[in-house]
PDB file of N, CA and C in Angstrom:
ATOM      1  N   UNK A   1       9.673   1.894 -39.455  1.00  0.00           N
ATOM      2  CA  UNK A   1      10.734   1.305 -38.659  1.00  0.00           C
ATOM      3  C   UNK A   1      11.023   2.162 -37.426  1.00  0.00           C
ATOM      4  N   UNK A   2      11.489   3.354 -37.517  1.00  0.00           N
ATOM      5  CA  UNK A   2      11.222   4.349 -36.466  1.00  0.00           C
ATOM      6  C   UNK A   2      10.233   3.986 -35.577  1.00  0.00           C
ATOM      7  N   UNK A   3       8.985   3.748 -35.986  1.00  0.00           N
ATOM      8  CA  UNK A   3       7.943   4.100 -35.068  1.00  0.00           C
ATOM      9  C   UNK A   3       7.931   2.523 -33.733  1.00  0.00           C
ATOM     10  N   UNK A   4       8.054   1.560 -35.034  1.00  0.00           N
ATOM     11  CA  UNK A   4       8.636   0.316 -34.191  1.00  0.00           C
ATOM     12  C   UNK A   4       9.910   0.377 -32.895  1.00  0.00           C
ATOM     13  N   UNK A   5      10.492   0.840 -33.555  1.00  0.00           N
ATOM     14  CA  UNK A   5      11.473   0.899 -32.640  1.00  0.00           C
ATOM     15  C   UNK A   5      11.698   1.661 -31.389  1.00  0.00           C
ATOM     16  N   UNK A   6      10.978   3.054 -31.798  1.00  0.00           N
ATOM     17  CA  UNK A   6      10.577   3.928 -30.351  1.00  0.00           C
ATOM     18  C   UNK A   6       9.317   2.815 -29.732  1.00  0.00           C
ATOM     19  N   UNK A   7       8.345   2.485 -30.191  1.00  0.00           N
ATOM     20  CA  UNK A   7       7.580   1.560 -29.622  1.00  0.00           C
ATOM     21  C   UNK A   7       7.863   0.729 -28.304  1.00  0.00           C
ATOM     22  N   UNK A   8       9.229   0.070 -28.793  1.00  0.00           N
ATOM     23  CA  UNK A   8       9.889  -0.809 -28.617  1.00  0.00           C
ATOM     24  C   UNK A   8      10.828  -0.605 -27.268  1.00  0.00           C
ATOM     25  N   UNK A   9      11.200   0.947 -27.650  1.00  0.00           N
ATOM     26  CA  UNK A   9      12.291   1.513 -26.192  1.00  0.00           C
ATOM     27  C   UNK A   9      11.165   1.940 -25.381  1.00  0.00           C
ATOM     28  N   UNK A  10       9.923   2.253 -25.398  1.00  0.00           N
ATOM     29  CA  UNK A  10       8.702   2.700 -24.754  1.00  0.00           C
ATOM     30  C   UNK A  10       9.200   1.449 -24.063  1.00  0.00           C
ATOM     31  N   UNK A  11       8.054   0.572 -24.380  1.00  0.00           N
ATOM     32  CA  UNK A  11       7.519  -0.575 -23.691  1.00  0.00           C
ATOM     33  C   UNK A  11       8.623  -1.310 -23.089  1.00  0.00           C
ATOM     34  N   UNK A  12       9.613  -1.256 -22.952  1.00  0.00           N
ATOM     35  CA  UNK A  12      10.926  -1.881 -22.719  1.00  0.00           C
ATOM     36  C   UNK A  12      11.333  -1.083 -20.946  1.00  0.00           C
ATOM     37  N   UNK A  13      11.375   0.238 -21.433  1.00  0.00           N
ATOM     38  CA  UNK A  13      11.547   1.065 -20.660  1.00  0.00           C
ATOM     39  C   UNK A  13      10.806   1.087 -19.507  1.00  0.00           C
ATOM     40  N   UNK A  14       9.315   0.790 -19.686  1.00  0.00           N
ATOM     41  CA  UNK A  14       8.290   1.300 -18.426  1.00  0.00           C
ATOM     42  C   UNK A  14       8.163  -0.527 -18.039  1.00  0.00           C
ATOM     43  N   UNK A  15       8.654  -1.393 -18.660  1.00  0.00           N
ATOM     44  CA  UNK A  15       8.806  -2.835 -17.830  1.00  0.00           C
ATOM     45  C   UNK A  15       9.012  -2.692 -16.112  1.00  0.00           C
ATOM     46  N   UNK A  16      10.086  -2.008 -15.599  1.00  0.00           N
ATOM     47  CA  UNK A  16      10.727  -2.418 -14.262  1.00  0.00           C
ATOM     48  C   UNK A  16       9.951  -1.657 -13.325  1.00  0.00           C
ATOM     49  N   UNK A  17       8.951  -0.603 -14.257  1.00  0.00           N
ATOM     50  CA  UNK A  17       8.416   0.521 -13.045  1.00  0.00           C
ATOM     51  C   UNK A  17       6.961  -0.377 -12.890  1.00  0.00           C
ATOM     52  N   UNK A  18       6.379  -1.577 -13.219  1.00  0.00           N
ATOM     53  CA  UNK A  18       5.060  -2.008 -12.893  1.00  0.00           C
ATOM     54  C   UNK A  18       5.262  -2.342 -11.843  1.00  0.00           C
ATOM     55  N   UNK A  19       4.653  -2.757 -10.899  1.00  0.00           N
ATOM     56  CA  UNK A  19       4.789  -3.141  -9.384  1.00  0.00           C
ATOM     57  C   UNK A  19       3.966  -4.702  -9.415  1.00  0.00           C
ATOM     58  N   UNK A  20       4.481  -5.787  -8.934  1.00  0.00           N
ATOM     59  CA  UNK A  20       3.003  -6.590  -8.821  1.00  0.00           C
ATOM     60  C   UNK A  20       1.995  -6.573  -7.453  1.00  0.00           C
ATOM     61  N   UNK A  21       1.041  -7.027  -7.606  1.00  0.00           N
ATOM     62  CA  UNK A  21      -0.063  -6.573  -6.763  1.00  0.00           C
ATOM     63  C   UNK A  21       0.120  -7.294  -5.442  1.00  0.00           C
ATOM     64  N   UNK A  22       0.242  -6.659  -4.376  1.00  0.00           N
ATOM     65  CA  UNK A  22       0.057  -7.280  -3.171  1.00  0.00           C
ATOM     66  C   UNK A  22      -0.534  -7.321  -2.149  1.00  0.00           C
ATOM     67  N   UNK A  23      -0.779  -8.070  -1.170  1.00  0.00           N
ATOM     68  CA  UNK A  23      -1.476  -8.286   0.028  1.00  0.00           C
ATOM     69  C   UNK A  23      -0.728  -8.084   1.135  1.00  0.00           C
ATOM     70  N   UNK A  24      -1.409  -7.220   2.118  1.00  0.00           N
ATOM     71  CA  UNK A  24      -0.537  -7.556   3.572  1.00  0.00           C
ATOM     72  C   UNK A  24      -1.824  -6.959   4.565  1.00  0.00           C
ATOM     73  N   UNK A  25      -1.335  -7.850   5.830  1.00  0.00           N
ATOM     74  CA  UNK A  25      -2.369  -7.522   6.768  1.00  0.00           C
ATOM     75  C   UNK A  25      -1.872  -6.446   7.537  1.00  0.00           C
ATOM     76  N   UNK A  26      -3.043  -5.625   8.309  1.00  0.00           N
ATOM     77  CA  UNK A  26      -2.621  -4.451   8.814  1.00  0.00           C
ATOM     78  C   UNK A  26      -1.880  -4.554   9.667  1.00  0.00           C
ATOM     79  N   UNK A  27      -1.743  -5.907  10.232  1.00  0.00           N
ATOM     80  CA  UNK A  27      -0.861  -6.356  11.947  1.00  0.00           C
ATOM     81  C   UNK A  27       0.482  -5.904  11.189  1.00  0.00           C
ATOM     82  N   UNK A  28       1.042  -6.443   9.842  1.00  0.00           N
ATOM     83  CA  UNK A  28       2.339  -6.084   9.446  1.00  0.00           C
ATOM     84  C   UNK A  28       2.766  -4.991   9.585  1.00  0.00           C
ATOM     85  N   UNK A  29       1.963  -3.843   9.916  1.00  0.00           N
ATOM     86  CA  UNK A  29       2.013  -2.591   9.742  1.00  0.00           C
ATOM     87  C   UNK A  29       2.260  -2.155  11.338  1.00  0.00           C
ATOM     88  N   UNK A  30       2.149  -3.072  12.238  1.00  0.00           N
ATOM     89  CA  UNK A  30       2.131  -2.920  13.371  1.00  0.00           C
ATOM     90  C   UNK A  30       0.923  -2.629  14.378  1.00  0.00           C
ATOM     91  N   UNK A  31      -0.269  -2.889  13.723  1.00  0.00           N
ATOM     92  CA  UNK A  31      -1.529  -2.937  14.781  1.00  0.00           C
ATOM     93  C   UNK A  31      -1.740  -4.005  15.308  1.00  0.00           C
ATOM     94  N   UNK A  32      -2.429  -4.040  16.612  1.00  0.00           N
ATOM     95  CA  UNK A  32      -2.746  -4.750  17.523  1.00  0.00           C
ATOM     96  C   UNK A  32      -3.801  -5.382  17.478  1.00  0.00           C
ATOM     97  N   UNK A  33      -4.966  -4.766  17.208  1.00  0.00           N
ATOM     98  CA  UNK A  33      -6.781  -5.381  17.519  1.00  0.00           C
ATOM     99  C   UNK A  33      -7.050  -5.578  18.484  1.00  0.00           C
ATOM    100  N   UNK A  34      -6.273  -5.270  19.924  1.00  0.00           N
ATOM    101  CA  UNK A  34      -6.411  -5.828  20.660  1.00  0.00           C
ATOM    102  C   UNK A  34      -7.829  -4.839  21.864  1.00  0.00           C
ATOM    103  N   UNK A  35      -8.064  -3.788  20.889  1.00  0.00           N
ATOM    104  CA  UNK A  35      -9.158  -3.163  21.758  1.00  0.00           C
ATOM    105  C   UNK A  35      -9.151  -2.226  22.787  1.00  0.00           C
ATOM    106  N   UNK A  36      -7.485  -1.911  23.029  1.00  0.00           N
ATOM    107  CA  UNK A  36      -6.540  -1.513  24.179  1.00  0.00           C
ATOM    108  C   UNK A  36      -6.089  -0.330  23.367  1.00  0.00           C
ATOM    109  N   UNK A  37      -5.207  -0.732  22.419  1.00  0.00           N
ATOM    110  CA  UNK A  37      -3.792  -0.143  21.472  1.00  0.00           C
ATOM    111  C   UNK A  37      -4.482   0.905  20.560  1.00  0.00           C
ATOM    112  N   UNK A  38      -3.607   1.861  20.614  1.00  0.00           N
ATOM    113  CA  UNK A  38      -4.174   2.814  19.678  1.00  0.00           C
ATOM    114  C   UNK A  38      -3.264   2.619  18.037  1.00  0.00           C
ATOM    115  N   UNK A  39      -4.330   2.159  17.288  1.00  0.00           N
ATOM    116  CA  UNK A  39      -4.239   1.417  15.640  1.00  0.00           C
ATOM    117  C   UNK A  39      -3.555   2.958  14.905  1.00  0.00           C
ATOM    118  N   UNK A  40      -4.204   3.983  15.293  1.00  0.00           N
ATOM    119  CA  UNK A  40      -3.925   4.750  14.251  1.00  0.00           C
ATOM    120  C   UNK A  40      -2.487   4.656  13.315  1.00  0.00           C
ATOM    121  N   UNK A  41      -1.231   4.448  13.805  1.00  0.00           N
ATOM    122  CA  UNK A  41      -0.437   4.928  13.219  1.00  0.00           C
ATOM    123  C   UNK A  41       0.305   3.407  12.228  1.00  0.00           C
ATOM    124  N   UNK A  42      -0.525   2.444  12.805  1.00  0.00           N
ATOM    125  CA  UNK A  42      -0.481   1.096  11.824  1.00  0.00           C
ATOM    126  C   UNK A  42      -1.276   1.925  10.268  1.00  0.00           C
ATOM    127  N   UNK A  43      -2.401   2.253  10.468  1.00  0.00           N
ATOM    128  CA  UNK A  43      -3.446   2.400   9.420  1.00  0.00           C
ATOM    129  C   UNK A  43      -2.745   3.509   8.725  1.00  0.00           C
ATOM    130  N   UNK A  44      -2.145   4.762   9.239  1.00  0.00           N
ATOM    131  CA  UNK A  44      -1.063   5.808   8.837  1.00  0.00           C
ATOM    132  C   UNK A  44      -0.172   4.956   7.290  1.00  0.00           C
ATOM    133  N   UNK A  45       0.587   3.918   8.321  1.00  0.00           N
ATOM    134  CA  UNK A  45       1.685   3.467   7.709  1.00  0.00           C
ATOM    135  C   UNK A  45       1.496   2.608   6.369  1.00  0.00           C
ATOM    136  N   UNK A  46       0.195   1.935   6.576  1.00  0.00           N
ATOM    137  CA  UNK A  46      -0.182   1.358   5.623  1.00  0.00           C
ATOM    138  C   UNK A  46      -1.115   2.178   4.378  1.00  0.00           C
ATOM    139  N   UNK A  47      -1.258   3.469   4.610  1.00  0.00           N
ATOM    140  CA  UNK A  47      -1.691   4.403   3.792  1.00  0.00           C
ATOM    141  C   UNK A  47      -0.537   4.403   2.973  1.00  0.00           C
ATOM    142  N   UNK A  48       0.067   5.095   3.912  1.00  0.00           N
ATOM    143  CA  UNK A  48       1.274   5.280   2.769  1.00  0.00           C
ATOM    144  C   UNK A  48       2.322   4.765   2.111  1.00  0.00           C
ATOM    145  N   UNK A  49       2.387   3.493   2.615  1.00  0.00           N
ATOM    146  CA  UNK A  49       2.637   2.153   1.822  1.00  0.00           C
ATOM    147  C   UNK A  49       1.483   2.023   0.485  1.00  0.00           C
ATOM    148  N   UNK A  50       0.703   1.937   0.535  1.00  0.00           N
ATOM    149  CA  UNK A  50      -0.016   1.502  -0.823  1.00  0.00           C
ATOM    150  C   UNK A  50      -0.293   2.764  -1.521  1.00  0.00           C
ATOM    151  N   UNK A  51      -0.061   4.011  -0.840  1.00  0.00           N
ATOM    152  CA  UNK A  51      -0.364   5.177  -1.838  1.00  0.00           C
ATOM    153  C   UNK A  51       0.900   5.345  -2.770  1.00  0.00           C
ATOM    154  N   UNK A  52       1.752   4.885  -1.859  1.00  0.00           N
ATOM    155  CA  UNK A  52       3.740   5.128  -2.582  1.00  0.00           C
ATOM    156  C   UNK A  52       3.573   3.797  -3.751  1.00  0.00           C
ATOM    157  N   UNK A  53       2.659   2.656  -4.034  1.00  0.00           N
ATOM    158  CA  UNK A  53       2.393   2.073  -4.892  1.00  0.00           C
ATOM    159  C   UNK A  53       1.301   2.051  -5.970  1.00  0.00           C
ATOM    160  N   UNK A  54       0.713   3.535  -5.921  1.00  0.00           N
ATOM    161  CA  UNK A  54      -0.301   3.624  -6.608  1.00  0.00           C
ATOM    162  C   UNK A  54      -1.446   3.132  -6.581  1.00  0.00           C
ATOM    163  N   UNK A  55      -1.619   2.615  -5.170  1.00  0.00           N
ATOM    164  CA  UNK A  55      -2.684   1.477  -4.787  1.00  0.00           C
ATOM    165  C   UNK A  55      -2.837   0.763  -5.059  1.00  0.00           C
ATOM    166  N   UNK A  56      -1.955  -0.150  -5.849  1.00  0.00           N
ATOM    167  CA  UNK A  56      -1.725  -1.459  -6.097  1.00  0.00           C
ATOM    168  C   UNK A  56      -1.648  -2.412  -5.312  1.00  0.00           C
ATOM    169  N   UNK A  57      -2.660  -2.808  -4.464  1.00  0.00           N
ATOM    170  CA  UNK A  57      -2.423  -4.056  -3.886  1.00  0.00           C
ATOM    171  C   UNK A  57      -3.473  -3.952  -3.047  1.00  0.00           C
ATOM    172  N   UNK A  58      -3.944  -4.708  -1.810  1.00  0.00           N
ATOM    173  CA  UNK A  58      -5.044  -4.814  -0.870  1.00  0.00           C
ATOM    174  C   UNK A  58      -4.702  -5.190   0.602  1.00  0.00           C
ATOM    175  N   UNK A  59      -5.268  -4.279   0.922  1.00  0.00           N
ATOM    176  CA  UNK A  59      -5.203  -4.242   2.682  1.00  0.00           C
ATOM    177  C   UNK A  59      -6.232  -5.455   3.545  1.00  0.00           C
ATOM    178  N   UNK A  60      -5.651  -6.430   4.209  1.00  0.00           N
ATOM    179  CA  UNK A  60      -7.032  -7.085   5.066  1.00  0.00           C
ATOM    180  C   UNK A  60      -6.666  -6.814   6.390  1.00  0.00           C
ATOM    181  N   UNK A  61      -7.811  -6.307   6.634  1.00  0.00           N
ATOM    182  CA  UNK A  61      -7.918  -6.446   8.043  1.00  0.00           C
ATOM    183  C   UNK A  61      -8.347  -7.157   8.778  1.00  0.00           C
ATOM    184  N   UNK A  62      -8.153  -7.949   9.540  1.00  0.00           N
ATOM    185  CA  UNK A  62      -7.654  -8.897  10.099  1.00  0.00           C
ATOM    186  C   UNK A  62      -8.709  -9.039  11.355  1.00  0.00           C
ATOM    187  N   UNK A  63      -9.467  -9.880  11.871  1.00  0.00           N
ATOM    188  CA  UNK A  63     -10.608  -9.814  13.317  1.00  0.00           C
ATOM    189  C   UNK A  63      -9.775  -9.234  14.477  1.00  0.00           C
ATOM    190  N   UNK A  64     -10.677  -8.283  14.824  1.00  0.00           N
ATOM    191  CA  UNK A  64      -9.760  -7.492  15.986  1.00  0.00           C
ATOM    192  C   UNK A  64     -10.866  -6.591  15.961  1.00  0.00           C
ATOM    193  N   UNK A  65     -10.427  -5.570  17.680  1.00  0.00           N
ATOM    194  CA  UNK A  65     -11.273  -4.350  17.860  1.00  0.00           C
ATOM    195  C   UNK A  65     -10.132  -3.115  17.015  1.00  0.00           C
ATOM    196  N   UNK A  66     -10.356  -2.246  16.828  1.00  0.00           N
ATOM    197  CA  UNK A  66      -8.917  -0.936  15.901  1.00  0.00           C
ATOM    198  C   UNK A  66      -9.639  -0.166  17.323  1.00  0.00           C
ATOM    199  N   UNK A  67      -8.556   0.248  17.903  1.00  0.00           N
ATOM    200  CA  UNK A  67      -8.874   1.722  18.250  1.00  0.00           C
ATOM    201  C   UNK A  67      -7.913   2.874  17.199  1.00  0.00           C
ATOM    202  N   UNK A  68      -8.776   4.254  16.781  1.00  0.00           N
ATOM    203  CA  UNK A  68      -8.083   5.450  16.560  1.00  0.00           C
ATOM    204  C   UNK A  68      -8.766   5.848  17.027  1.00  0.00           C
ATOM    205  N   UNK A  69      -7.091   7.187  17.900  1.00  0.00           N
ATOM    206  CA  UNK A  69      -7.443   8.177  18.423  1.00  0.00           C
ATOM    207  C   UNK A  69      -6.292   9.399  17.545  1.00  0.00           C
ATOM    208  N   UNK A  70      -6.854  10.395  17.824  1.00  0.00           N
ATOM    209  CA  UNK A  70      -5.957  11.779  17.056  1.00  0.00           C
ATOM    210  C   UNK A  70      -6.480  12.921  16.456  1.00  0.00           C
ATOM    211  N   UNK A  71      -5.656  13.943  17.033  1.00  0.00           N
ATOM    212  CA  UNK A  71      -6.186  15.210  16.816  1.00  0.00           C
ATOM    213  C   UNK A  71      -6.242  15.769  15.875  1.00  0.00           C
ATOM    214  N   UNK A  72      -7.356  16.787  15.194  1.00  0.00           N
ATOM    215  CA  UNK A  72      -7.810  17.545  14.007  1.00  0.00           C
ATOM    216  C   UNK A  72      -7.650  18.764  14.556  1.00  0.00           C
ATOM    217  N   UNK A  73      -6.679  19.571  13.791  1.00  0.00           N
ATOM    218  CA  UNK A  73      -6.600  20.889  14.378  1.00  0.00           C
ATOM    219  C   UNK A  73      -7.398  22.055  13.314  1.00  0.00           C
TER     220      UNK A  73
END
């Protein structure tokens, strides 16, 4: 009965922390494609959007040129 019941506050407990899986295009993130615009900090934002979800979900990218530019020190 114990074991049921901790079982029970387990699985109960880790319910609200699943995430469901989602989609978003990188434009949401604020890139352009436009071949001009520098993408990097769309592609930034959307890193760390799906890393803060455990990578749960999928990125499309969308027809467009990306420019990144940025420095490696």
């Amino acid at each position: 009965m114990k074991t049921f019941l901790l079982s029970l506050f387990i699985f109960t407990s880790t319910i609200g922390y699943s995430q469901a899986f989602i989609t978003r295009d990188i434009k949401s993130f604020g890139a352009k494609g436009n071949g001009r615009t520098n993408d990097h900090e769309a592609f930034r934002k959307a890193a760390a959007f799906f890393n803060a979800r455990g990578g749960n979900g999928k990125l499309v990218i969308s027809k467009g040129t990306y420019i990144f530019t940025f420095w490696c020190l």
